[in-house]
Protein backbone atom coordinates (compact mmCIF):
# COMPACT_ATOMS: atom_id res chain seq x y z
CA UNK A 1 0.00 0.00 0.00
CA UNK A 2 1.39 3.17 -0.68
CA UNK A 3 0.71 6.79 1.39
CA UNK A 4 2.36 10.02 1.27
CA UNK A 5 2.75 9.45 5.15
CA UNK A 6 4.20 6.77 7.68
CA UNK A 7 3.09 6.59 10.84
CA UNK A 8 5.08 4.85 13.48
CA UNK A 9 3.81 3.47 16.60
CA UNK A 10 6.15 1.49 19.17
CA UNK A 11 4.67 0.05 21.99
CA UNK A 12 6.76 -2.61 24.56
CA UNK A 13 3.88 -4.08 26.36
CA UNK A 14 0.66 -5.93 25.36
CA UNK A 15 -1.51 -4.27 28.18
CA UNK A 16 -0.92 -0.56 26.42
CA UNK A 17 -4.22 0.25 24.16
CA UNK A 18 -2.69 -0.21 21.39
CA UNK A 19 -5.70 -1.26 19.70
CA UNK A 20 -7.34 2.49 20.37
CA UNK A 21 -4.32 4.16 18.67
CA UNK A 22 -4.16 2.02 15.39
CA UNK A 23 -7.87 2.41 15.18
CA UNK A 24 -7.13 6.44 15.48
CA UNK A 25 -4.94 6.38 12.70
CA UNK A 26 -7.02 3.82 10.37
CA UNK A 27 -10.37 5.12 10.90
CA UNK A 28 -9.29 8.51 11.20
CA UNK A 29 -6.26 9.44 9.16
CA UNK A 30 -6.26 6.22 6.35
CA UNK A 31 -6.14 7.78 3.07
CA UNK A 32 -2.76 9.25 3.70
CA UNK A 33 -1.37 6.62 6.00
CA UNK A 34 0.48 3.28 6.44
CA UNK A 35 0.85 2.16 9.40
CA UNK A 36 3.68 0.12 11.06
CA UNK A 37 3.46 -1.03 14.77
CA UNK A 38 7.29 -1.70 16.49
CA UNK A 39 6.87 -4.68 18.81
CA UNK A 40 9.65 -3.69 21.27
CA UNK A 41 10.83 -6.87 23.24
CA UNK A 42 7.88 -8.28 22.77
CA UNK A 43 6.80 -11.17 20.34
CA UNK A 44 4.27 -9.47 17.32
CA UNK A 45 1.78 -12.29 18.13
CA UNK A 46 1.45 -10.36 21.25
CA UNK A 47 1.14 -7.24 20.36
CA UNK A 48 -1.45 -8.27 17.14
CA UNK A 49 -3.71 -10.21 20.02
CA UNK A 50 -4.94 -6.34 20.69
CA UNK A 51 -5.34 -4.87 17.59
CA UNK A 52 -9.02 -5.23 16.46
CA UNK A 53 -9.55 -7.83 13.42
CA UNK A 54 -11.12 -5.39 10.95
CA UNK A 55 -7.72 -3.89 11.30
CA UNK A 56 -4.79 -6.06 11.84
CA UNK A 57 -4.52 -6.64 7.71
CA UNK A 58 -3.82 -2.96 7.03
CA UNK A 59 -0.60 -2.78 9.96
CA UNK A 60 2.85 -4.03 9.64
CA UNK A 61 4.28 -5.14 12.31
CA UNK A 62 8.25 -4.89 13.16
CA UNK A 63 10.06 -6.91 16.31
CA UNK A 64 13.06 -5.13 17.63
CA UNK A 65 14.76 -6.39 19.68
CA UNK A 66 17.51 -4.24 21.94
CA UNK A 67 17.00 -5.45 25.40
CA UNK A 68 16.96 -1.22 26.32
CA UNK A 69 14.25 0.54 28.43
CA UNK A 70 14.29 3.32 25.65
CA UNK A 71 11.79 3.67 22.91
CA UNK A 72 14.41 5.48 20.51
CA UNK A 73 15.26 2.03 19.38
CA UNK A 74 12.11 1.08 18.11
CA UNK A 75 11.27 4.71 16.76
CA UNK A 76 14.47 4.42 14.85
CA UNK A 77 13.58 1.02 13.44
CA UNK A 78 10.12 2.15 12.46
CA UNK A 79 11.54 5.35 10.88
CA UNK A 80 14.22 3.56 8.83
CA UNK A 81 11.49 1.16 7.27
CA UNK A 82 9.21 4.15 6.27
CA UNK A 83 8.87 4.12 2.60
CA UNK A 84 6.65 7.72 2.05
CA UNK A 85 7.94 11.48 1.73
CA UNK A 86 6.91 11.65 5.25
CA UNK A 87 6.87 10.14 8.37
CA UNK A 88 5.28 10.50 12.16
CA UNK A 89 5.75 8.59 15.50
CA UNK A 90 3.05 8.04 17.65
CA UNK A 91 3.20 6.67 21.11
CA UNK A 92 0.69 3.64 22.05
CA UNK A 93 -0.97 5.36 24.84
CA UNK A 94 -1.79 7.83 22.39
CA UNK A 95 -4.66 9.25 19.45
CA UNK A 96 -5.02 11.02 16.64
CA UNK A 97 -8.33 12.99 16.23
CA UNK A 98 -9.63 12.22 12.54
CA UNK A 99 -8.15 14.57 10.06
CA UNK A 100 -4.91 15.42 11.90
CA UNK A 101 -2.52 13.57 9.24
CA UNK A 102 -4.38 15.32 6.65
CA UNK A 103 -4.08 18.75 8.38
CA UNK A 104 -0.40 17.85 8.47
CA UNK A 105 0.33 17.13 5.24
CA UNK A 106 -2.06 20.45 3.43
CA UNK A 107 0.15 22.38 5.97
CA UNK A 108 3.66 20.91 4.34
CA UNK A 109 2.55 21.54 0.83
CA UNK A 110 1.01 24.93 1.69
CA UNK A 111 3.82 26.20 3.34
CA UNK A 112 6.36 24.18 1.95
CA UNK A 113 7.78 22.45 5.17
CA UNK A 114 9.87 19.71 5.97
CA UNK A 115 8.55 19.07 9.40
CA UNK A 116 5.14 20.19 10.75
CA UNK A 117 4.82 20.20 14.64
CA UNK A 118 1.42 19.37 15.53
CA UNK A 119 -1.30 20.69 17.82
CA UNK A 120 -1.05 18.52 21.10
CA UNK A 121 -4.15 17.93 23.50
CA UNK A 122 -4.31 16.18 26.56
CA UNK A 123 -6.41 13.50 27.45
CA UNK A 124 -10.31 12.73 27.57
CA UNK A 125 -10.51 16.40 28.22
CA UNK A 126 -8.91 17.62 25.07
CA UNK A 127 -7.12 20.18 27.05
CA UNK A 128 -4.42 22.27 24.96
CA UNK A 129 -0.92 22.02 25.35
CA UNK A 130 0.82 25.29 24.83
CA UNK A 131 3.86 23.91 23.30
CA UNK A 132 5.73 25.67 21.67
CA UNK A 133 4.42 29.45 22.00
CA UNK A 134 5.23 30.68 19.10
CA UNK A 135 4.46 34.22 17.75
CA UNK A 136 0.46 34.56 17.55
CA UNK A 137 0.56 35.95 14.23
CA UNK A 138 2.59 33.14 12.80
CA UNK A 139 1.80 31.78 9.38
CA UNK A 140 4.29 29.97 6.94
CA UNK A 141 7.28 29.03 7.69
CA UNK A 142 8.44 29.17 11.93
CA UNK A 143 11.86 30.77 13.16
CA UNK A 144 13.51 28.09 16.23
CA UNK A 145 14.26 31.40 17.98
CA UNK A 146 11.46 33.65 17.82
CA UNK A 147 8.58 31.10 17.46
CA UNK A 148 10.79 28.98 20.66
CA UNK A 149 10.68 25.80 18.93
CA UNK A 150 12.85 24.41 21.64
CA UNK A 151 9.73 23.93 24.21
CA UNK A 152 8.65 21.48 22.13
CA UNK A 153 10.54 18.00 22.96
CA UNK A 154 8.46 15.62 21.16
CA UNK A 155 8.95 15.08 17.19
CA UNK A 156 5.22 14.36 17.05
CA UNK A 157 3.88 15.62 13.56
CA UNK A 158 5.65 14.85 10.26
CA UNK A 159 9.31 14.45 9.18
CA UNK A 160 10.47 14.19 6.06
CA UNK A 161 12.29 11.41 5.26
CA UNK A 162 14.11 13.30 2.82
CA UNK A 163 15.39 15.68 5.57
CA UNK A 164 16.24 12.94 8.41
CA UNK A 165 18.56 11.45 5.52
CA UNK A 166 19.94 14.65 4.67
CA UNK A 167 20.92 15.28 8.28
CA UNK A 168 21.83 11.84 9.65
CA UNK A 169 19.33 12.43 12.33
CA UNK A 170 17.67 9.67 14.36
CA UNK A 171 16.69 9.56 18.15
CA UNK A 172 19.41 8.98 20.48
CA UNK A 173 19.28 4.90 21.74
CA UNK A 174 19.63 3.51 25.18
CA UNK A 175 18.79 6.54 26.60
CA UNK A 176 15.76 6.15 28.76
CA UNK A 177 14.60 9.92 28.90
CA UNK A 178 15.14 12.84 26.55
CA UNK A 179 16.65 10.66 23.25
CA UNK A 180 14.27 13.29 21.78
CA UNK A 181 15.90 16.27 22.12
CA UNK A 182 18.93 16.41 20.14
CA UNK A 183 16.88 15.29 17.56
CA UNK A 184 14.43 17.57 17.60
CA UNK A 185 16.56 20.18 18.04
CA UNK A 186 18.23 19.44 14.59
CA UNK A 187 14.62 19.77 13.15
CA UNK A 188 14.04 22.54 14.38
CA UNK A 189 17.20 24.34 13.40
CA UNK A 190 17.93 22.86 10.77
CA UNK A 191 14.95 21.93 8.55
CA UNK A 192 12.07 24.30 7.23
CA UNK A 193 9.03 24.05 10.13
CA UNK A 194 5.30 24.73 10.37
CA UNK A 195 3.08 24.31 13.02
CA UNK A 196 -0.44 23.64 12.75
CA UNK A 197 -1.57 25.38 15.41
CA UNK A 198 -5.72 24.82 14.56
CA UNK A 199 -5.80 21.80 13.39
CA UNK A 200 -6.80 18.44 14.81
CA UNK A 201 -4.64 17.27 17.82
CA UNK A 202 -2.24 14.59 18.45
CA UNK A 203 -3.78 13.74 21.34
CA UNK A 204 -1.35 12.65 24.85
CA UNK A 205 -3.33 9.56 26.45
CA UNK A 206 -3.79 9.99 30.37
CA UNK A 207 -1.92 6.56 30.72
CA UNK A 208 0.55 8.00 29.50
CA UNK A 209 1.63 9.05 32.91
CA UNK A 210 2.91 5.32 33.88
CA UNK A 211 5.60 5.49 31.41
CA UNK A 212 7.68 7.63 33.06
CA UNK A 213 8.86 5.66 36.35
CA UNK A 214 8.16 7.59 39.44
CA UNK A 215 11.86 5.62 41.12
CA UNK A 216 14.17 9.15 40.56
CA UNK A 217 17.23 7.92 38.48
CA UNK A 218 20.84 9.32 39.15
CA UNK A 219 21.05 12.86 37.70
CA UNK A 220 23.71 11.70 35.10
CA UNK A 221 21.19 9.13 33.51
CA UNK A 222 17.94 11.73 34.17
CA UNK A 223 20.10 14.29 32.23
CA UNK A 224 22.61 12.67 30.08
CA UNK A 225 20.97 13.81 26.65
CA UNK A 226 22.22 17.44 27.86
CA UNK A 227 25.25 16.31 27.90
CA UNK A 228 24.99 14.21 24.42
CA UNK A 229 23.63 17.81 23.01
CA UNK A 230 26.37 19.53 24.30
CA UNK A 231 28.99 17.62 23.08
CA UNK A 232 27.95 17.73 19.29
CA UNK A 233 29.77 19.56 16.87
CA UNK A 234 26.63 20.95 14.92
CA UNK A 235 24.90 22.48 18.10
CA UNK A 236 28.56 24.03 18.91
CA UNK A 237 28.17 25.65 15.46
CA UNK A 238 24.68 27.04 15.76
CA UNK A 239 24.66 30.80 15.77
CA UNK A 240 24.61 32.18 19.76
CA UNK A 241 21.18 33.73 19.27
CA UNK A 242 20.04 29.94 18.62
CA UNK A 243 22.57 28.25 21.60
CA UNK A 244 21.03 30.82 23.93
CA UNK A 245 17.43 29.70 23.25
CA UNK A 246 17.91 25.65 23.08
CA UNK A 247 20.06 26.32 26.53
CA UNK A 248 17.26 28.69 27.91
CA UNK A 249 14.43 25.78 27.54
CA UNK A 250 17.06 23.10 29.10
CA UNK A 251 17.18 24.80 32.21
CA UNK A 252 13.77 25.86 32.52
CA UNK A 253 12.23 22.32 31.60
CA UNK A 254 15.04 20.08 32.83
CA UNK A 255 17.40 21.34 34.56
CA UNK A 256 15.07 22.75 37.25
CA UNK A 257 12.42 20.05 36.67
CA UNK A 258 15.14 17.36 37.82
CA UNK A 259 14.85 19.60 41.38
CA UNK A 260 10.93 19.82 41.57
CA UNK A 261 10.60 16.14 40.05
CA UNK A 262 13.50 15.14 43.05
CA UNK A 263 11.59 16.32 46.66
CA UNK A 264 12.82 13.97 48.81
CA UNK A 265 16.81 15.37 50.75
CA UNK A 266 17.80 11.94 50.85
CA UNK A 267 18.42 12.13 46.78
CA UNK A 268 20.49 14.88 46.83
CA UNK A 269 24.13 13.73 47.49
CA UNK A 270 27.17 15.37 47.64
CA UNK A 271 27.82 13.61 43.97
CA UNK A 272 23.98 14.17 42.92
CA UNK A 273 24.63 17.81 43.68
CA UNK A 274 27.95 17.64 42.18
CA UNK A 275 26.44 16.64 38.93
CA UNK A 276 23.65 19.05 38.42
CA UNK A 277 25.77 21.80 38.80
CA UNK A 278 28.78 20.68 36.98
CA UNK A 279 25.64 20.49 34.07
CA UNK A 280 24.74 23.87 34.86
CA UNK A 281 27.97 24.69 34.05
CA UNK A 282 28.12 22.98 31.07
CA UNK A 283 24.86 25.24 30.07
CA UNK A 284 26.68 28.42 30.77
CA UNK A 285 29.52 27.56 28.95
CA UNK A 286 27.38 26.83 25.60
CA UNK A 287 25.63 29.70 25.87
CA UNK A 288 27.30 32.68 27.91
CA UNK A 289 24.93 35.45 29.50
CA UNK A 290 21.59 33.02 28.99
CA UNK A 291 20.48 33.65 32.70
CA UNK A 292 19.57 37.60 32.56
CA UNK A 293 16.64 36.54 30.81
CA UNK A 294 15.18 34.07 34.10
CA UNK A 295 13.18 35.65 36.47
CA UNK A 296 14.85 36.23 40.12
CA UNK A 297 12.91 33.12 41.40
CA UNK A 298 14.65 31.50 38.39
CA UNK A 299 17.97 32.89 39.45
CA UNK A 300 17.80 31.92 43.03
CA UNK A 301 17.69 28.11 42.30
CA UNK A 302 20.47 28.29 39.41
CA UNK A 303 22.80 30.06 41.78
CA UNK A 304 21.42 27.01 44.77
CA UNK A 305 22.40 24.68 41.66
CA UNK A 306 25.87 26.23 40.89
CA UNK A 307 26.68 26.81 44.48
CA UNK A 308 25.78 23.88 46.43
CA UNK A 309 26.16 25.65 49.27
CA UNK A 310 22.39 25.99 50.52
CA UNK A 311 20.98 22.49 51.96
CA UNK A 312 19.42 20.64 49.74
CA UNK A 313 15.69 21.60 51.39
CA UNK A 314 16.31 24.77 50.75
CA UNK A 315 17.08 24.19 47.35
CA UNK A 316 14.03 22.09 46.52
CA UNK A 317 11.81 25.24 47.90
CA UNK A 318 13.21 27.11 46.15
CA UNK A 319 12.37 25.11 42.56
CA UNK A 320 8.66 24.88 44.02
CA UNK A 321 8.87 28.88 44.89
CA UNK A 322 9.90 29.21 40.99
CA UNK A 323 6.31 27.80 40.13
CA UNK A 324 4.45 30.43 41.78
CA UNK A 325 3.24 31.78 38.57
CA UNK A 326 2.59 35.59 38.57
CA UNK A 327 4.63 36.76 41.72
CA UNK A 328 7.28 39.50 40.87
CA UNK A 329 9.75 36.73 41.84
CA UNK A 330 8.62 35.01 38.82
CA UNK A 331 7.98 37.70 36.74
CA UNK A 332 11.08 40.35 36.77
CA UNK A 333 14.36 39.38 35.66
CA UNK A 334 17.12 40.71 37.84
CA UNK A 335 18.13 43.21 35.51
CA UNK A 336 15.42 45.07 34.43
CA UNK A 337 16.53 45.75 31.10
CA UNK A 338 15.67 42.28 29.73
CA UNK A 339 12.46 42.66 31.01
CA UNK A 340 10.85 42.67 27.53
CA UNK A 341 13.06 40.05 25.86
CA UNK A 342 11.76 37.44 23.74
CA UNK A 343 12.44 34.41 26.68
CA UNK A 344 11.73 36.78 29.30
CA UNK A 345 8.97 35.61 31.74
CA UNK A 346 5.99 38.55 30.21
CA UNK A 347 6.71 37.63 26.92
CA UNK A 348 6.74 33.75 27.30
CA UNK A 349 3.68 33.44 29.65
CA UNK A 350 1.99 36.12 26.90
CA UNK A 351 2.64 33.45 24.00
CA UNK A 352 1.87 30.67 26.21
CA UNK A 353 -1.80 31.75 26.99
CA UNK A 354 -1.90 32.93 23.17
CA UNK A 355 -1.44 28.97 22.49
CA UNK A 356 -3.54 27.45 24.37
């Protein structure tokens, strides 16, 4: 069967839904799709027990076999068998609402794109994800800087297969979090982006939230795709302007997140500590100056961070302080002169509720 579009679905366990998301994409999204599901570990007898019969005919399904709790492997196999211009991944807690492949692929002609970054939604509730808050007026064509491409993680949408052989790029393996980002941060930068920002949603299934295992790993393994981005030539190369935004997001997102996501003292070790800041080190050095755009709450818990000096309860209030959305803290930068810069807090929470 041929389709302008392949979309990719990997799923490790037979209990995931993974009949609801093939029957998204086939009785949704068919005319422009083929569909291949990745059996990851797992035999494809398995796997095709939950797929519905009316529908099993019209999937292909791939083992892979890595023996790694990472779903980059099986992404990468599905992407490397895709035989259309285009191609999408899809996780199996997840849907797409009818049309959204469609909406997709008008957008990449229209605008001429190489990757379109879809609307998300989240769960039963259809609830908008403001990722990424790009300029309100945007049409055509997005900038990774001014339409902050970065705050998007997931390469959920379409990808030109054209483009991911141009650039080498695939998702990082073995990693268990963030194999994502370096790759999407190539797209990003490097390819021509849209993002359908009315169309029908990818849509983030509420069991989604058991994929992510709620056991804190070491901060070198939480975090070790910053380092993997640092350390490549071609981000090293990127203009500052686009360093400064990519490094901006990273400590935002992860960088404080591994804090708030980390509550309990007993974590934070002198070598736990030593890690996260040698990291935000490694941040500052890629991108000099990046801070004066944080708010002061924002400030506080990168100079806990780079310090290590405060105890480590004080450092974990000080991440949950940084949430207090709409408190000067969180608001002003130190120096009020970057107030009204493009990753300064008014601007960002502006685009942000423009998004939703």
């Amino acid at each position: 069967m041929s389709a302008p579009v392949d979309v990719v679905i990997a799923v490790h366990n037979p209990d995931r839904p993974i009949g609801r998301a093939v029957a998204s994409v086939l009785d949704g999204n068919a005319e422009q799709v083929r569909l291949t599901v990745v059996c990851h570990d797992v035999p494809a007898d398995a796997i095709a027990a939950g797929i519905a019969p009316e529908h099993r005919d019209r999937v292909r399904l791939l083992e892979h076999r890595d023996g790694l709790p990472s779903a980059s492997g099986p992404f990468n196999a599905g992407m490397r068998a895709a035989q259309g211009e285009f191609v999408s991944i899809m996780g199996s807690d997840d849907l797409l609402e009818p049309g959204s492949v469609g909406s997709w692929l008008a957008l990449a002609r229209r605008a001429g794109a190489e990757t379109v970054i879809s609307r998300l939604a989240l769960g039963t509730a259809r609830r908008g994800v403001p990722t990424p808050p790009t300029r309100p007026w945007l049409r055509g064509l997005a900038d990774p800087v001014r339409d902050r491409l970065s705050y998007r993680s997931a390469p959920l949408g379409l990808v030109s297969v054209a483009a991911r052989e141009r650039l080498g790029a695939e998702l990082v393996e073995g990693m268990p979090v963030g194999g994502d980002v370096p790759y999407v941060t190539r797209l990003w930068c490097e390819t021509r982006v849209a993002c359908d920002r009315r169309g029908p949603a990818y849509v983030i299934g509420e069991g989604a939230r058991d994929r992510v295992t709620y056991a804190p790993r070491p901060i070198h393994v939480e975090l070790g795709f910053v380092d993997h981005l640092l350390d490549q030539e071609w981000f090293a190369a990127y203009p500052p302007a686009v360093r400064a935004a990519v490094v901006v997001k990273v400590t935002r997102i992860h960088l404080f997140g591994a804090v708030l996501n980390r509550p309990g003292r007993a974590f934070w070790t002198a070598a736990e500590r030593a890690d996260l800041a040698h990291l935000a080190q490694r941040l500052e050095a890629a991108a000099p100056g990046h801070a004066v755009v944080l708010s002061r709450a924002d400030r506080a818990l990168l100079d806990a961070i780079t310090g290590r000096s405060l105890p480590a309860a004080e450092m974990i209030c000080l991440a949950r302080a940084r949430r207090r959305h709409g408190r000067p803290s969180t608001v002003l930068p130190r120096d009020l002169r970057h107030l009204l810069r493009r990753e300064a807090p008014p601007r960002l929470m502006a685009a942000s509720l423009l998004t939703r």
